[in-house]
Structures are given as structure tokens and as C-alpha cells.
N, C-alpha and C. Protein backbone atom coordinates (compact mmCIF):
# COMPACT_ATOMS: atom_id res chain seq x y z
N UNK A 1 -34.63 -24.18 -40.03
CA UNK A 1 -36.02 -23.80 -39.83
C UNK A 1 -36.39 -22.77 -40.91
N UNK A 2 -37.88 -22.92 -41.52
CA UNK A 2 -37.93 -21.92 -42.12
C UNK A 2 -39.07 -21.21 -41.55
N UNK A 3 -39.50 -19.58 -42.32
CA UNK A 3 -40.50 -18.80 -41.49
C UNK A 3 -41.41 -19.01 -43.08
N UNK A 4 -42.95 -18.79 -42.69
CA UNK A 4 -44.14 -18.86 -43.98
C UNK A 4 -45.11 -17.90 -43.33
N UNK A 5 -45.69 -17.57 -43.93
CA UNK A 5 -47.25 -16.61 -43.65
C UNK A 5 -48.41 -17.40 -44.20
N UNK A 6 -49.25 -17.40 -43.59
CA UNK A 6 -50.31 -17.93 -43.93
C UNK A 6 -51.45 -17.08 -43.34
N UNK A 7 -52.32 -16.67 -44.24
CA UNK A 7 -53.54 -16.06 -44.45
C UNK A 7 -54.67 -16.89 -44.00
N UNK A 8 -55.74 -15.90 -43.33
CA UNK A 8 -57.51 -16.41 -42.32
C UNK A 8 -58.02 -15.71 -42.21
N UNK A 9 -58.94 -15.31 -42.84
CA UNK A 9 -60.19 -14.44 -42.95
C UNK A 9 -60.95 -15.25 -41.11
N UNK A 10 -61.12 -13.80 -40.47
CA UNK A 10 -61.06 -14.01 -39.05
C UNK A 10 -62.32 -14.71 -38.93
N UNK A 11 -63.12 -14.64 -39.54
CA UNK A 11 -64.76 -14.75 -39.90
C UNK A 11 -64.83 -16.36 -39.69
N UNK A 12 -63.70 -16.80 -40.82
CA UNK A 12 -63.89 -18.67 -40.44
C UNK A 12 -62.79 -18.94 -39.91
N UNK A 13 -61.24 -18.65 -39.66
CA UNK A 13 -60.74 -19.03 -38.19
C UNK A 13 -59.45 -17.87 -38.06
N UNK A 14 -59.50 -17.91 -36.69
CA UNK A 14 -59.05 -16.39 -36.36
C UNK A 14 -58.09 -17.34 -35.73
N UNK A 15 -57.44 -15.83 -35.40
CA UNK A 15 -55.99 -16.76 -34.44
C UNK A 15 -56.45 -16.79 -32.71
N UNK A 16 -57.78 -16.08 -32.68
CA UNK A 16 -58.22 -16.66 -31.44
C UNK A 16 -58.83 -18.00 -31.18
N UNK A 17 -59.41 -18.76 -32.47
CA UNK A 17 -59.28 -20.14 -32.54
C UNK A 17 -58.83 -21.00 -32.01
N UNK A 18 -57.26 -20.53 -32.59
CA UNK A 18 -55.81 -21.39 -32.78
C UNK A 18 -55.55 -21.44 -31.33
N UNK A 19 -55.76 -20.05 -30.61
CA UNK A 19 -55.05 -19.79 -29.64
C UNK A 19 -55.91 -20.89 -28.16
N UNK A 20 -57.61 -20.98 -28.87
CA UNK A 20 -58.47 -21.64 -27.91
C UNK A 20 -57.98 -23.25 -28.10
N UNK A 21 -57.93 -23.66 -29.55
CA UNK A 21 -57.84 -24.82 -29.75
C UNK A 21 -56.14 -25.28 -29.82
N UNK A 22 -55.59 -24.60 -29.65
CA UNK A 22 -54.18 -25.20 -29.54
C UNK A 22 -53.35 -25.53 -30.73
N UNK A 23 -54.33 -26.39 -31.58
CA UNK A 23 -53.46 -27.11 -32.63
C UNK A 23 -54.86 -27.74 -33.59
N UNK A 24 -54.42 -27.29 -34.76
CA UNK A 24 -55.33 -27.01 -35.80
C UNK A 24 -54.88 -27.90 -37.12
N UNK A 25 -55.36 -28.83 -37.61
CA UNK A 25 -54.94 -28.69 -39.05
C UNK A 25 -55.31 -27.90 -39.87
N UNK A 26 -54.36 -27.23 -40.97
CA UNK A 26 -54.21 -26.02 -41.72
C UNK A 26 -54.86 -26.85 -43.13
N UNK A 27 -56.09 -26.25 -43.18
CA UNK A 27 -56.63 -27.07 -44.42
C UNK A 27 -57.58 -25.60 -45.25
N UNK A 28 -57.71 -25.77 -46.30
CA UNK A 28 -58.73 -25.30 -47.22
C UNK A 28 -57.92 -24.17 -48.66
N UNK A 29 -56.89 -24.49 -48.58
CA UNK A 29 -55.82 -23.77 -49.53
C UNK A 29 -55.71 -24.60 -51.15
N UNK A 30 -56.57 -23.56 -51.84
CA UNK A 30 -56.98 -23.99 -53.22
C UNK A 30 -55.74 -23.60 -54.52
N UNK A 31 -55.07 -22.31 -53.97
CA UNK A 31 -54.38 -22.04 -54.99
C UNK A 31 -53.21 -22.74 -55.54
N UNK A 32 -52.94 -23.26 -56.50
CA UNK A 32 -51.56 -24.09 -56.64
C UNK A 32 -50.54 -23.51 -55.70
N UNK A 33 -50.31 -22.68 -56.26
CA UNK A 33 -49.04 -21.74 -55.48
C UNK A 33 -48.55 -22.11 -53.96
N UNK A 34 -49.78 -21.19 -53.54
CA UNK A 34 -50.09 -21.94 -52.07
C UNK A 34 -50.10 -23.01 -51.99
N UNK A 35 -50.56 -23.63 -52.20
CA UNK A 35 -50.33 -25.67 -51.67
C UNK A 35 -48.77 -25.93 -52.22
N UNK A 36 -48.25 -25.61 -53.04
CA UNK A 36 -46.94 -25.80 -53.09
C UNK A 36 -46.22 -25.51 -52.13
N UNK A 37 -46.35 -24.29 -51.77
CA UNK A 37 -45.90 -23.26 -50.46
C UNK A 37 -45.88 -24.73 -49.41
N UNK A 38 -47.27 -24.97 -49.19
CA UNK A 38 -47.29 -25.95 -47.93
C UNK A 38 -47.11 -27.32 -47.88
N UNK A 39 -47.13 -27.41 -48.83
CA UNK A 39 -46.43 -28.90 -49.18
C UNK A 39 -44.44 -29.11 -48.79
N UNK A 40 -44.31 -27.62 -48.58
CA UNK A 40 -42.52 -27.40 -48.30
C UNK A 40 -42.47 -27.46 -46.82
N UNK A 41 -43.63 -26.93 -46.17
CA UNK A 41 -43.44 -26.97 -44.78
C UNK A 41 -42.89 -28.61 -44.22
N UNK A 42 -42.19 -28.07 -43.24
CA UNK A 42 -41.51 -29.21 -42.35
C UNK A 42 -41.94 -29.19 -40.92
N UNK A 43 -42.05 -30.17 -40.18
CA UNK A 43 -42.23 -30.25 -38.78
C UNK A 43 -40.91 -28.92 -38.03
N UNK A 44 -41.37 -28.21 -37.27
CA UNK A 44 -40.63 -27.00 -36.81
C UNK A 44 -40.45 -25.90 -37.39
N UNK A 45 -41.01 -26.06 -38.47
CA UNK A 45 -40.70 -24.63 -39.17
C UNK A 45 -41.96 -23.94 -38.63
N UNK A 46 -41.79 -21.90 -39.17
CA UNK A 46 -42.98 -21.69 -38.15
C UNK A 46 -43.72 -20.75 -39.06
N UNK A 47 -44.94 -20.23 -38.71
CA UNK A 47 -45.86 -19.64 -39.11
C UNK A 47 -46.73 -18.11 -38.57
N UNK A 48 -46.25 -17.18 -39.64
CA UNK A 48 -46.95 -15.91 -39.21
C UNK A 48 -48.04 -15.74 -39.42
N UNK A 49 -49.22 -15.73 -38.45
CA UNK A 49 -50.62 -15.82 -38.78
C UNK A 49 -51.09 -14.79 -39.09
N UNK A 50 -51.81 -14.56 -40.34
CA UNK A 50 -52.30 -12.99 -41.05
C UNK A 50 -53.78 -12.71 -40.85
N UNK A 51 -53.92 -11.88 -40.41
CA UNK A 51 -55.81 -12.15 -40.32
C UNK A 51 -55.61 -11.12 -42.00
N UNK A 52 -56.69 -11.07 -43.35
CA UNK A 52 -56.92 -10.41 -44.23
C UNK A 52 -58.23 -9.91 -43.97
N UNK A 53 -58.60 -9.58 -44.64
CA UNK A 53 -60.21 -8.59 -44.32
C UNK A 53 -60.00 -7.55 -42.60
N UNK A 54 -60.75 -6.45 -43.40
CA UNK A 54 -60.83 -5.55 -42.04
C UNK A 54 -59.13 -4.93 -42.21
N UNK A 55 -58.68 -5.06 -40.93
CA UNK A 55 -57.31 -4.84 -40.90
C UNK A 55 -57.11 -5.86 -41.01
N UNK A 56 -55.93 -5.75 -42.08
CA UNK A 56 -54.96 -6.55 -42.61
C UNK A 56 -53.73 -6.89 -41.46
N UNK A 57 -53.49 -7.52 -40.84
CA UNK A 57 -52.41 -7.83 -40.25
C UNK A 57 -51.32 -9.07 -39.47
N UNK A 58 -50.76 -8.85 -39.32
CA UNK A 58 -49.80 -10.25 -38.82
C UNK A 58 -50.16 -10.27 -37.37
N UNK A 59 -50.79 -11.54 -36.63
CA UNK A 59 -51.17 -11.57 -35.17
C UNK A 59 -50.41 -12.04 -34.54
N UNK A 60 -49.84 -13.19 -34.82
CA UNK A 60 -49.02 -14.15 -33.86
C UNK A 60 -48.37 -15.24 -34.77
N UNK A 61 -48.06 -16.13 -34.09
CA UNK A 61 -47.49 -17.36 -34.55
C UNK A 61 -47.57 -19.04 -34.75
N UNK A 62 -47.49 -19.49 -35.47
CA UNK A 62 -47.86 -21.03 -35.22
C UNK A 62 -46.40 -21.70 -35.80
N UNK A 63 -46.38 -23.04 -34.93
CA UNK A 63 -45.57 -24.10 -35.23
C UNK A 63 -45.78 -25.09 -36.39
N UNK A 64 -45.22 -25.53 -37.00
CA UNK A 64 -45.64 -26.67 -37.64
C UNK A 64 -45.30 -27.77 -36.98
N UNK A 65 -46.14 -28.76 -36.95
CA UNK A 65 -46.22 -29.97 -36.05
C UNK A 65 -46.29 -31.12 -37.08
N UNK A 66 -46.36 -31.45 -38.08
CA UNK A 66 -46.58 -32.54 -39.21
C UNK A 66 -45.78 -32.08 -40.36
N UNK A 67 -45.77 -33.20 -41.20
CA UNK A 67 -45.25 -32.92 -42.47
C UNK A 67 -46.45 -33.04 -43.26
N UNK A 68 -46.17 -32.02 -44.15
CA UNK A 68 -47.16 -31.51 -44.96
C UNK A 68 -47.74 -33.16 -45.69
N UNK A 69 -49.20 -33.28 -46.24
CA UNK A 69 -50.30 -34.42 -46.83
C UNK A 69 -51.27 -33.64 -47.65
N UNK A 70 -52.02 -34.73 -48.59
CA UNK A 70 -52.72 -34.40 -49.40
C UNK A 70 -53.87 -34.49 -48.76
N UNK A 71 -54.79 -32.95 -48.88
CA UNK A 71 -55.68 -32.74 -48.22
C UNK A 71 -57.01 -34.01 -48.41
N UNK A 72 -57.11 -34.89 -47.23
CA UNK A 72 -58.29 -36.00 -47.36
C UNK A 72 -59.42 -35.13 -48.36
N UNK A 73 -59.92 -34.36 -47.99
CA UNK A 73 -61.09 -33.56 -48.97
C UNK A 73 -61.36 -32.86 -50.24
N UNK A 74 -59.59 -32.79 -50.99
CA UNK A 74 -59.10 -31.79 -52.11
C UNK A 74 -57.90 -32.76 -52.28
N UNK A 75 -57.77 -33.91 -53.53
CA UNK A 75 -56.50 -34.28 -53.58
C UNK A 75 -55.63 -33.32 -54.08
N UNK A 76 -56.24 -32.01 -55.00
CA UNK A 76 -55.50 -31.04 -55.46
C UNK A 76 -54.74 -30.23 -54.23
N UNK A 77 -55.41 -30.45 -52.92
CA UNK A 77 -54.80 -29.72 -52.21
C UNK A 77 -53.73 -30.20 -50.70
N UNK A 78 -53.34 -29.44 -50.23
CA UNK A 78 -52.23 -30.14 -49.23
C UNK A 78 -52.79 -29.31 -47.74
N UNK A 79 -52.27 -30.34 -46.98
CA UNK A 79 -52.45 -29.50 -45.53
C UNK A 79 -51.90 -30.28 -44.65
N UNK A 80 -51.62 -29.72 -43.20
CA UNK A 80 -50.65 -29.40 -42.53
C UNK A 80 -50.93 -28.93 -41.13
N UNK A 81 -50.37 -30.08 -39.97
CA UNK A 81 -51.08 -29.77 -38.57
C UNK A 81 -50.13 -28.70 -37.82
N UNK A 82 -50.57 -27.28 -37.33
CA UNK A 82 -50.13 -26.50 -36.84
C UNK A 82 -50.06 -26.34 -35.18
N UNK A 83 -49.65 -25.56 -34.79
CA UNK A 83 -49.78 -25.57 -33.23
C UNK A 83 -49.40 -24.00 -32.72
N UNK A 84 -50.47 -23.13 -31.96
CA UNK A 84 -50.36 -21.51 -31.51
C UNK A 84 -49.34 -21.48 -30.88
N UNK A 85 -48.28 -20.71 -31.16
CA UNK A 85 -46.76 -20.08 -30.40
C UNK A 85 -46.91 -18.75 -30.15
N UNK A 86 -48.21 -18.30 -30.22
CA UNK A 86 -48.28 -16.85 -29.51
C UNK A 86 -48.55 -15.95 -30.03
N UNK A 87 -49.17 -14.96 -29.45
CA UNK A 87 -49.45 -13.13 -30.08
C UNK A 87 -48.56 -12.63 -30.50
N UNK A 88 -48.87 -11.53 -31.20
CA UNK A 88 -47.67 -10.54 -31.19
C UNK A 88 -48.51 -9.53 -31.23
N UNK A 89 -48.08 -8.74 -30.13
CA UNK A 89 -48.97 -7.20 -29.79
C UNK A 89 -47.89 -6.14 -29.75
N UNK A 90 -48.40 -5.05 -30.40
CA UNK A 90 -49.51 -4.98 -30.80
C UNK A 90 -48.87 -6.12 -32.43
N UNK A 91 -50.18 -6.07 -33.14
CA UNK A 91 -50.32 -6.78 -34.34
C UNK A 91 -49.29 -5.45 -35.31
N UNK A 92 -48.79 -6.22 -36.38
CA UNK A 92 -48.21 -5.44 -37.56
C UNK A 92 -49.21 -5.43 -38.64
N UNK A 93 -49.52 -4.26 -39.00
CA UNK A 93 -50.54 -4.22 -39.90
C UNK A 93 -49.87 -4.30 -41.39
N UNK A 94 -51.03 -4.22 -42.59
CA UNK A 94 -50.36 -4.50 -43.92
C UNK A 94 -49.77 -3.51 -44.05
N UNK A 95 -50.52 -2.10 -43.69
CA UNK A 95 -49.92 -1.10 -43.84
C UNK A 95 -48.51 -0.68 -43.64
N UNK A 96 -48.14 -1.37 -42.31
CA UNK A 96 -46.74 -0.73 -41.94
C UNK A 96 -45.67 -1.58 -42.68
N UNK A 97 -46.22 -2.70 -42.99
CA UNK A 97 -45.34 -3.28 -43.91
C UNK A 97 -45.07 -2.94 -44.99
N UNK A 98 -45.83 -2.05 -46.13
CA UNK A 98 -45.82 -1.70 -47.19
C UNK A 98 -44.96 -0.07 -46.50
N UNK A 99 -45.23 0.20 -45.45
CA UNK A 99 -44.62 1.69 -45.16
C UNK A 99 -43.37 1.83 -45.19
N UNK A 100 -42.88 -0.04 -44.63
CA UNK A 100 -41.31 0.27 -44.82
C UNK A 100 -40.78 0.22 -45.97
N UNK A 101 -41.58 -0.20 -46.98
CA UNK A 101 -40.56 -0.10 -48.16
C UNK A 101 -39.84 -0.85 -48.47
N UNK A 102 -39.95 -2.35 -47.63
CA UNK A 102 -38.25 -3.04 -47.25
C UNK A 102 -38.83 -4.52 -48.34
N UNK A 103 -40.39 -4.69 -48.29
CA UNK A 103 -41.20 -5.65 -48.51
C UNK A 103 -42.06 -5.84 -49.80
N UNK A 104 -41.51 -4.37 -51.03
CA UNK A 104 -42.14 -4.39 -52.39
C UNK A 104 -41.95 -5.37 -52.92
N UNK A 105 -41.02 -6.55 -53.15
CA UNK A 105 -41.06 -7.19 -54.05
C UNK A 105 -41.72 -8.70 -53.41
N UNK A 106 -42.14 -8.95 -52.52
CA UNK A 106 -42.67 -10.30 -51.68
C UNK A 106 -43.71 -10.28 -52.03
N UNK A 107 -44.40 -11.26 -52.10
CA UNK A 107 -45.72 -11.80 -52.32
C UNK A 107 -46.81 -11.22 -51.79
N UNK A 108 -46.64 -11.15 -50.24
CA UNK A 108 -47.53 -10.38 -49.12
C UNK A 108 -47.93 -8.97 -50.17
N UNK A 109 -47.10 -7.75 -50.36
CA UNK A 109 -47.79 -7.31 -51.19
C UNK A 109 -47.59 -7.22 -52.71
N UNK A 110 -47.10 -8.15 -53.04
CA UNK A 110 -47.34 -8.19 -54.76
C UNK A 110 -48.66 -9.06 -55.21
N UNK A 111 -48.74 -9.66 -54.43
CA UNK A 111 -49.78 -10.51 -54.55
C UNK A 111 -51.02 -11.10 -53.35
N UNK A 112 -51.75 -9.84 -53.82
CA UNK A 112 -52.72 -9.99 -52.42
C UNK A 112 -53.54 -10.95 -52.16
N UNK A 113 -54.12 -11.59 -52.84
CA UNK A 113 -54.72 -12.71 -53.23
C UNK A 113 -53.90 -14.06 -52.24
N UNK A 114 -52.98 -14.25 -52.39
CA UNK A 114 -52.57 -15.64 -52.24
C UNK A 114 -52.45 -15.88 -51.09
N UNK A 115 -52.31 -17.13 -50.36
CA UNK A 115 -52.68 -16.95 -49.09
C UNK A 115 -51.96 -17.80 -48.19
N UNK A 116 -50.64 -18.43 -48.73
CA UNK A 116 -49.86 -18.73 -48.21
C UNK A 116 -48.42 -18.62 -48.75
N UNK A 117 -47.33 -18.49 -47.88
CA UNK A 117 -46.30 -18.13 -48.96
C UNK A 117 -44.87 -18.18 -48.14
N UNK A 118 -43.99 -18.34 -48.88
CA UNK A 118 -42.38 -18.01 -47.48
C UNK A 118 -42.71 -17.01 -47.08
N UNK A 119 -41.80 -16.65 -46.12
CA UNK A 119 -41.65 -15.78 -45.34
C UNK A 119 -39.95 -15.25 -45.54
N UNK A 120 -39.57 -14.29 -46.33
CA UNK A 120 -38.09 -13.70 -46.71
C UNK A 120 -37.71 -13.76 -45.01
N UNK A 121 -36.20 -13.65 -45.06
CA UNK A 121 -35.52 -13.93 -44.05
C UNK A 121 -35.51 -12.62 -43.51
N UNK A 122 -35.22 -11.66 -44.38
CA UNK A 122 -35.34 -10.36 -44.22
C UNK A 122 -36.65 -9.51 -43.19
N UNK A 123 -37.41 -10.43 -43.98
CA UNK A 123 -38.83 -10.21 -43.11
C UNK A 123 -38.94 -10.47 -41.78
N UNK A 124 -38.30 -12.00 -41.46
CA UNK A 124 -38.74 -12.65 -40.07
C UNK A 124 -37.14 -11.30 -39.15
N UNK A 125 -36.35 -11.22 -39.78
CA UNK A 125 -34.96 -10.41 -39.25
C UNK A 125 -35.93 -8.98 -38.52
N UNK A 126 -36.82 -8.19 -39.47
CA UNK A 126 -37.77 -6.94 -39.14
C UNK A 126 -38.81 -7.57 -38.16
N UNK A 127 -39.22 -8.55 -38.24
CA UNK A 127 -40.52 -8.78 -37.28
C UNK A 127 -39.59 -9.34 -36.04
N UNK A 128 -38.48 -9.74 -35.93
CA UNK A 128 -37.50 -10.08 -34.80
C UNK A 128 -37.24 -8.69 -33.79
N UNK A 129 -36.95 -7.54 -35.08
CA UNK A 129 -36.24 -6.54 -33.81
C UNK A 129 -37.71 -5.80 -33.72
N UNK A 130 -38.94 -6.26 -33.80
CA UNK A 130 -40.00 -5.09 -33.67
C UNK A 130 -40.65 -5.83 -32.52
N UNK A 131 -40.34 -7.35 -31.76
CA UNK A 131 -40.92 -7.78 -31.01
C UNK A 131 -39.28 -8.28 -30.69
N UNK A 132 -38.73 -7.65 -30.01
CA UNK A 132 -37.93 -8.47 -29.37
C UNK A 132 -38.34 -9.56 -28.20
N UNK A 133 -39.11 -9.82 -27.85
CA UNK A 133 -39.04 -10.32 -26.45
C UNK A 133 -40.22 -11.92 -27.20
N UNK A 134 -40.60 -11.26 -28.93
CA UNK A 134 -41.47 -12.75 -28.80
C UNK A 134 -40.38 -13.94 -29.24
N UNK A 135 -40.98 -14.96 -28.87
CA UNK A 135 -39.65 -16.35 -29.55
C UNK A 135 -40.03 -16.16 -31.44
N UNK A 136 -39.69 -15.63 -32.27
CA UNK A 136 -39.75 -15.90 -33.21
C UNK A 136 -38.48 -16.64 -34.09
């Protein structure tokens, strides 16, 4: 299994969406990078949902449910049917991630812009012991 982050400006879909609608296809990801990113996803691998704007932070989780396709609307782009695996409260903000220090060289903050990306093992290992009790 692998772990990814994926970025949502709460404005056009929040993870209260996800959480109403269940299962979403993950569509509108323009940057090469990113669509590469999601073009790797596999059925089971999972997803840290980021809201950006406002507070910056990690909310919860999604499944991947499909293997990644070329977006019907963007052949340049790829997308990918997800499914809500839950909150994580409180939320981890960008801040505390950059506080630990543990996370300078990752994408999340080297590169603020991009909006989907792995998820270091290291990372999902810190978001494991800070929510023990969620299934991550």
C-alpha cells in the first residue's frame, strides 16, 4: 500500500463533501507532476486529504477505489475514484508540520503549489503515532 496527499481548496470540495458523498472521483489536476503522482495510485492505496487556503491542513483520509484513467475532460490529465476513510481531529496544520522539522525536504513544503504528491513513509509513521486510534 502506498500513502499520497492530495490538495482541495475547501471552497470547491472540502472533505465535508467527501465525507457527505462517500466516494468521489478525484478529477481537475493540471500539473504534470501531479497527474504523474496519480496516475501511480493503485486501488487501496490511501489518501491524506489537505484542505490549502485559510488554514492549511491535513483533515482526514480517503481510499483509493480505481486504478488511476485519463481524465474524460483533460487527456493531459489523469483521475481517480476515491472513497472517505475518515477525520482526523483535531486536523494537522501546515504549520506543525513545518514545526517539526522532520518534513523540509518533501514536496508538501518545498513545493507549495503542487497538489498532489507521495506521501514519505516517514510522514504517514508521524501522522500514525499523532492519531493513534485512526486506521491509517
Amino acid at each position: 500500500m502506498s500513502y499520497f496527499l492530495a490538495k482541495t481548496d475547501p471552497e470547491t470540495y472540502s472533505i465535508e463533501n467527501l465525507q457527505k458523498e462517500h466516494r468521489t472521483t478525484w478529477d481537475g489536476v493540471t500539473n504534470p507532476q501531479a497527474v504523474r503522482t496519480i496516475r501511480e495510485m493503485q486501488p487501496g492505496d490511501r489518501i491524506f486529504i489537505y484542505h490549502s487556503g485559510g488554514t492549511s491542513a491535513v483533515l482526514g483520509l480517503a481510499n483509493v477505489r480505481s486504478a488511476a484513467r485519463t481524465d474524460p475532460k483533460n487527456p493531459k490529465s489523469a483521475v481517480v475514484d476515491v472513497e472517505f476513510a475518515g477525520r482526523l481531529e483535531p486536523p494537522t496544520t501546515l504549520a506543525e508540520i513545518k514545526q517539526s522539522k522532520l518534513f523540509d525536504d518533501w514536496a508538501l513544503v518545498r513545493q507549495g503549489r503542487l497538489s498532489t504528491m507521495a506521501a514519505p513513509d516517514r510522514f504517514v509513521d508521524w501522522m500514525r503515532a499523532r492519531y493513534p486510534k485512526a486506521k491509517i
